[in-house]
Structure formats: C-alpha cells, structure tokens
C-alpha atoms as a PDB file:
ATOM      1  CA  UNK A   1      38.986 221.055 162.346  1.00  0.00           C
ATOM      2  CA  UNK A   2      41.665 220.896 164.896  1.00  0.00           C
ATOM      3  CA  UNK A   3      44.871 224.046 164.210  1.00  0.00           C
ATOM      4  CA  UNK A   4      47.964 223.222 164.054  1.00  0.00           C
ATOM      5  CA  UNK A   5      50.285 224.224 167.119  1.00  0.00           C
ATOM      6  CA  UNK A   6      53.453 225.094 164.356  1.00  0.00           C
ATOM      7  CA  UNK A   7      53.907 228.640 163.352  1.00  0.00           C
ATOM      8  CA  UNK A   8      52.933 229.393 159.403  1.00  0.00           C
ATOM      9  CA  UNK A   9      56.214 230.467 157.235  1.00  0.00           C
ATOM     10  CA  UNK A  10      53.550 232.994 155.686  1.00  0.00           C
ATOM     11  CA  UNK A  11      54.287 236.031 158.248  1.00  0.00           C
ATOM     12  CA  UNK A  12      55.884 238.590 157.486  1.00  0.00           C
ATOM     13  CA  UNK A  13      57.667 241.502 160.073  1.00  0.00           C
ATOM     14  CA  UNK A  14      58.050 244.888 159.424  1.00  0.00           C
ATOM     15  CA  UNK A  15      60.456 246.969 160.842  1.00  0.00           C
ATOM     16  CA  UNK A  16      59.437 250.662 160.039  1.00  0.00           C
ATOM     17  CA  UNK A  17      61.111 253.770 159.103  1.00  0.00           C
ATOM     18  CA  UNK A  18      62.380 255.479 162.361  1.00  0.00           C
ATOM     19  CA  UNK A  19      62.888 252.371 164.414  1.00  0.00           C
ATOM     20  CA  UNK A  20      66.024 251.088 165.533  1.00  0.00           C
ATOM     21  CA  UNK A  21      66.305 247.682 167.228  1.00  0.00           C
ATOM     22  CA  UNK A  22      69.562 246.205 168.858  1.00  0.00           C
ATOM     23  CA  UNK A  23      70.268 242.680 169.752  1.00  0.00           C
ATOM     24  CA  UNK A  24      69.358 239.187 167.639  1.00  0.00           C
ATOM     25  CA  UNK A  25      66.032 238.718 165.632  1.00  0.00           C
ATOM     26  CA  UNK A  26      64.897 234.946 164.483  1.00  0.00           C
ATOM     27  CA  UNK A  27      62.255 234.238 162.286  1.00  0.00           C
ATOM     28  CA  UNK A  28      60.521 231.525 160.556  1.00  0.00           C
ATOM     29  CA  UNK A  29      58.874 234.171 158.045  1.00  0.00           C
ATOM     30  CA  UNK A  30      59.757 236.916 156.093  1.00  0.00           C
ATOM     31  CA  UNK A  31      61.168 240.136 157.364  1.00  0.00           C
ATOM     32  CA  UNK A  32      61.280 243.550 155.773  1.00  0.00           C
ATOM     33  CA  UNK A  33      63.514 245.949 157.004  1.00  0.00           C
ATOM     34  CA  UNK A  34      62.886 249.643 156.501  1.00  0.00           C
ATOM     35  CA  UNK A  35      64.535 251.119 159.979  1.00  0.00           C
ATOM     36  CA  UNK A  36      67.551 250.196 161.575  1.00  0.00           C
ATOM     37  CA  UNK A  37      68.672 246.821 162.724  1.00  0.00           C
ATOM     38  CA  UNK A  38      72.089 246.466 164.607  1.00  0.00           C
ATOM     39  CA  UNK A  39      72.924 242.606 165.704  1.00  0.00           C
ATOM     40  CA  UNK A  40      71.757 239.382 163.951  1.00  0.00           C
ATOM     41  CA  UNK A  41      69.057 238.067 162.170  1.00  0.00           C
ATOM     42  CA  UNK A  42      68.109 234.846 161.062  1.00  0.00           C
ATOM     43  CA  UNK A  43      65.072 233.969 158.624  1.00  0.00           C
ATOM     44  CA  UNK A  44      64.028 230.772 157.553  1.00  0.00           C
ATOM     45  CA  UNK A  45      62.179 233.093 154.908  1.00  0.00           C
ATOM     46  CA  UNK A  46      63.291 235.971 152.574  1.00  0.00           C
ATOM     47  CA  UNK A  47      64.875 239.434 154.343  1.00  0.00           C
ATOM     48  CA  UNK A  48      63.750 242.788 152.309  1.00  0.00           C
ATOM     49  CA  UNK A  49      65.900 245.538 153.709  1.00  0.00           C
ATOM     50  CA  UNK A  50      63.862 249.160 151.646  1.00  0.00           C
ATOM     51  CA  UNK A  51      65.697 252.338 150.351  1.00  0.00           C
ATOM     52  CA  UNK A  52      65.321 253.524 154.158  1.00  0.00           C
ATOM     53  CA  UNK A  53      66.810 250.426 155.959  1.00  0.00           C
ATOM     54  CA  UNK A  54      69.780 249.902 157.516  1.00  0.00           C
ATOM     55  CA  UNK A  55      71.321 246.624 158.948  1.00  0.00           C
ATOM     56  CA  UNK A  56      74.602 246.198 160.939  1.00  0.00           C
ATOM     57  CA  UNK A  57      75.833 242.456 162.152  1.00  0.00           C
ATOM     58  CA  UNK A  58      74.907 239.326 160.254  1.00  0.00           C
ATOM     59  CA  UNK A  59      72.096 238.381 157.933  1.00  0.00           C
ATOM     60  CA  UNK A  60      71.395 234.290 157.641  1.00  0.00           C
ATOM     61  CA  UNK A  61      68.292 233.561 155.400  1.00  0.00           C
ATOM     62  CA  UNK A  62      67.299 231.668 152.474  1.00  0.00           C
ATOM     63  CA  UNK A  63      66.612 234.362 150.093  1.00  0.00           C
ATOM     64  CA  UNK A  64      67.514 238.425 150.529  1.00  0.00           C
ATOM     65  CA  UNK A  65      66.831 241.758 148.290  1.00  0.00           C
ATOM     66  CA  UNK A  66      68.847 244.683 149.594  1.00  0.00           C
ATOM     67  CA  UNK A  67      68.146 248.377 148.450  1.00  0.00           C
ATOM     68  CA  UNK A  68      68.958 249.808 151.485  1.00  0.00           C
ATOM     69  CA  UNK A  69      72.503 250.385 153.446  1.00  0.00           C
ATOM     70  CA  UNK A  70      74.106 247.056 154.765  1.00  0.00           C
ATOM     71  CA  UNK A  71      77.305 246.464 156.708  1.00  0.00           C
ATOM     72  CA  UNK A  72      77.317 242.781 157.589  1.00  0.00           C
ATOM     73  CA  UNK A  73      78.028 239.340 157.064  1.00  0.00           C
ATOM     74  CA  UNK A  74      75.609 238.190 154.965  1.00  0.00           C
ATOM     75  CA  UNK A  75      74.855 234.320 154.767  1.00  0.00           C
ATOM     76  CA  UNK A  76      71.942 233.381 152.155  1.00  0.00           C
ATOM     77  CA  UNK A  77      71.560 230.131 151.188  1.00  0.00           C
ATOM     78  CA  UNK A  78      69.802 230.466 147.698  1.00  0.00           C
ATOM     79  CA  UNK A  79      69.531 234.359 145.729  1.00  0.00           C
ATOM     80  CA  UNK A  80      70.676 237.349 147.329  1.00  0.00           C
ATOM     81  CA  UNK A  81      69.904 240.492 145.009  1.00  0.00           C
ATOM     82  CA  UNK A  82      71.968 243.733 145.402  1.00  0.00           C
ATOM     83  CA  UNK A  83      69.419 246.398 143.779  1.00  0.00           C
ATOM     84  CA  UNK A  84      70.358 249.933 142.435  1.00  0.00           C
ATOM     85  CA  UNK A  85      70.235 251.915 145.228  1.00  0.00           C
ATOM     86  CA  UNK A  86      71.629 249.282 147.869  1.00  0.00           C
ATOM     87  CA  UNK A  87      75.096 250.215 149.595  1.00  0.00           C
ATOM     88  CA  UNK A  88      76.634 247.091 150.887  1.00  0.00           C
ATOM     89  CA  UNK A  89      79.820 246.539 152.597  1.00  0.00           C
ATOM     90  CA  UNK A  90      81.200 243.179 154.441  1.00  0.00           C
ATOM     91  CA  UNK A  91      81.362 239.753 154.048  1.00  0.00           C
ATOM     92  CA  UNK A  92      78.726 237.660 151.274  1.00  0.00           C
ATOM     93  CA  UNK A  93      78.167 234.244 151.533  1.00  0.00           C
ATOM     94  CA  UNK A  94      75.460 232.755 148.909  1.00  0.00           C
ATOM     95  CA  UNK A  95      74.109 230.268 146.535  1.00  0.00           C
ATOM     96  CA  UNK A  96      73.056 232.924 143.376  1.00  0.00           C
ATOM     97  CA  UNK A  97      73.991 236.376 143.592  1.00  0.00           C
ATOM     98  CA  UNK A  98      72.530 239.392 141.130  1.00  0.00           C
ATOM     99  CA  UNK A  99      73.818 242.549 140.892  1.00  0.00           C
ATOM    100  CA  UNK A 100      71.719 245.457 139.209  1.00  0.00           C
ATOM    101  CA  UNK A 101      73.693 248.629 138.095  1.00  0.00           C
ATOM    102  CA  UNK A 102      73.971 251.098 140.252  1.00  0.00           C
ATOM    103  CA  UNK A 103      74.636 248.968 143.103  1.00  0.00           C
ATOM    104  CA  UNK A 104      77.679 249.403 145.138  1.00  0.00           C
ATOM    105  CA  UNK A 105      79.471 245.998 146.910  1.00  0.00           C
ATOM    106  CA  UNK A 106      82.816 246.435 148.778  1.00  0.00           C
ATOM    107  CA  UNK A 107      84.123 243.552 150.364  1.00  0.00           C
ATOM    108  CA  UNK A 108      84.463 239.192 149.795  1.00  0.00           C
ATOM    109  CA  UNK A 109      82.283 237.410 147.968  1.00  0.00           C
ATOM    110  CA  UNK A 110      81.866 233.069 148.008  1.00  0.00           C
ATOM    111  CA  UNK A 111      79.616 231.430 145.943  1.00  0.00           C
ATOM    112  CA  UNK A 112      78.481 227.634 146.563  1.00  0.00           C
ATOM    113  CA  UNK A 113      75.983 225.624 146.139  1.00  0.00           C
ATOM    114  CA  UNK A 114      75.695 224.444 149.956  1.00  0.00           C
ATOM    115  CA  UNK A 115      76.087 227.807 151.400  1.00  0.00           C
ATOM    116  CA  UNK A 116      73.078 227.266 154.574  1.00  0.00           C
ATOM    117  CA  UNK A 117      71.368 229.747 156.896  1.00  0.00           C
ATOM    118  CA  UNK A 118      73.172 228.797 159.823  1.00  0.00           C
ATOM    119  CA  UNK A 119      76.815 229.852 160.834  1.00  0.00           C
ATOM    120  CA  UNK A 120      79.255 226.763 160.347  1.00  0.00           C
ATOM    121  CA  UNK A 121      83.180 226.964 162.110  1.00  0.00           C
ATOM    122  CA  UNK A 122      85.595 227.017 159.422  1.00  0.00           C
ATOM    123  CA  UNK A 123      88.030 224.243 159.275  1.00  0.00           C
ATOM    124  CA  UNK A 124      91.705 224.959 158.308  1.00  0.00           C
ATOM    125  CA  UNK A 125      92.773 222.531 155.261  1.00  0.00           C
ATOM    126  CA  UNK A 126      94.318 219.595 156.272  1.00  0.00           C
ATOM    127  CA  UNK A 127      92.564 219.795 159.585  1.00  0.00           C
ATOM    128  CA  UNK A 128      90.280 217.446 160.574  1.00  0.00           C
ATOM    129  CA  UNK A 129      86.184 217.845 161.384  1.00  0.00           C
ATOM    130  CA  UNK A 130      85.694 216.750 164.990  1.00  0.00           C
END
C-alpha cells in the first residue's frame, strides 16, 4: 500500500498554557489555542482558542469557537461561536455567527454567505476589479 505524500486535515496543534508565539501560523488542521498567539493564523480546519488563550492579529479559518480573550480580525468562512466566557474585540467577518450569554463582542460585524479564509482587497463601489 503505497502513502500518500499530502498532509491529513486530521491534525490537530496545541498551543499550551504559558506559551507565547509571535509571527504567522498556517495550518491545514485544526488548532487549539490555550497560550498566547500574537500575528496571524490561517487554518484550513477549525481554531479552538480555551478559557486561557489569547490571540492578537488575524484569525482566517473555516470554522472557530472562542472562550478565551481575542483582539483580531477574525475571517471564518462558515460558524464562528462566541462562548460565555470569551472576550472579543475587533473586526468579524463570517458565514454563521452564535453568540452564548455571557459573551462579550465589541467591534463590526459582516455576515455573508461567501465570506472565505483568505484575505481579499476591498474594492470601493463603483470601482472596478482589475
């Protein structure tokens, strides 16, 4: 049986409690953040940031759940999910968005149904796409 030279979508990254990493993380599986992240990361997969995580930059994914402390841009093409004890603050981009009680949101908020895990320039109305 000859293995396949493609990375599987199954793996998931930890960041623990107590560790801080700077700079850009990309991903093809799920990450769970429970330490500190300050920069970008993009996940093909779901991002998990725990009670103890915090995350400054931008967060592009397909699907998020945030408990945790988040100041960022945040990018998710499908369901992003604000729990109870999540604190988040910045810029939301998404498909679905849920909202449990407790959970505190300052900032913009735009909903639609294309919204994709990379960046795209924005494009002024009645300018042109080149």
């Amino acid at each position: 049986m000859a293995k396949s030279n493609e990375a599987e979508h199954t793996s998931i990254n930890l960041i623990g409690t107590g560790t801080t990493i700077k700079g850009e993380i990309n991903s093809n599986g799920d990450i769970r953040i429970d330490g500190t992240l300050i920069g970008q990361v993009h996940s093909k997969g779901k991002i998990v940031v725990g009670n103890t995580g915090v995350v400054e930059g931008e967060v592009f994914c397909q699907n998020a759940d945030f408990s945790g402390n988040i100041k960022a841009k945040v990018q998710v093409s499908e369901l992003l999910t604000l729990k109870a004890t999540s604190r988040l603050n910045g810029e939301i981009i998404t498909n679905k968005l849920s909202i449990e009680p407790g959970a505190r949101f300052t900032g913009t908020c735009s909903m639609d149904k294309a919204a994709d895990v990379e960046p795209k320039p924005l494009v002024k109305e009645g300018q042109e796409k080149k």
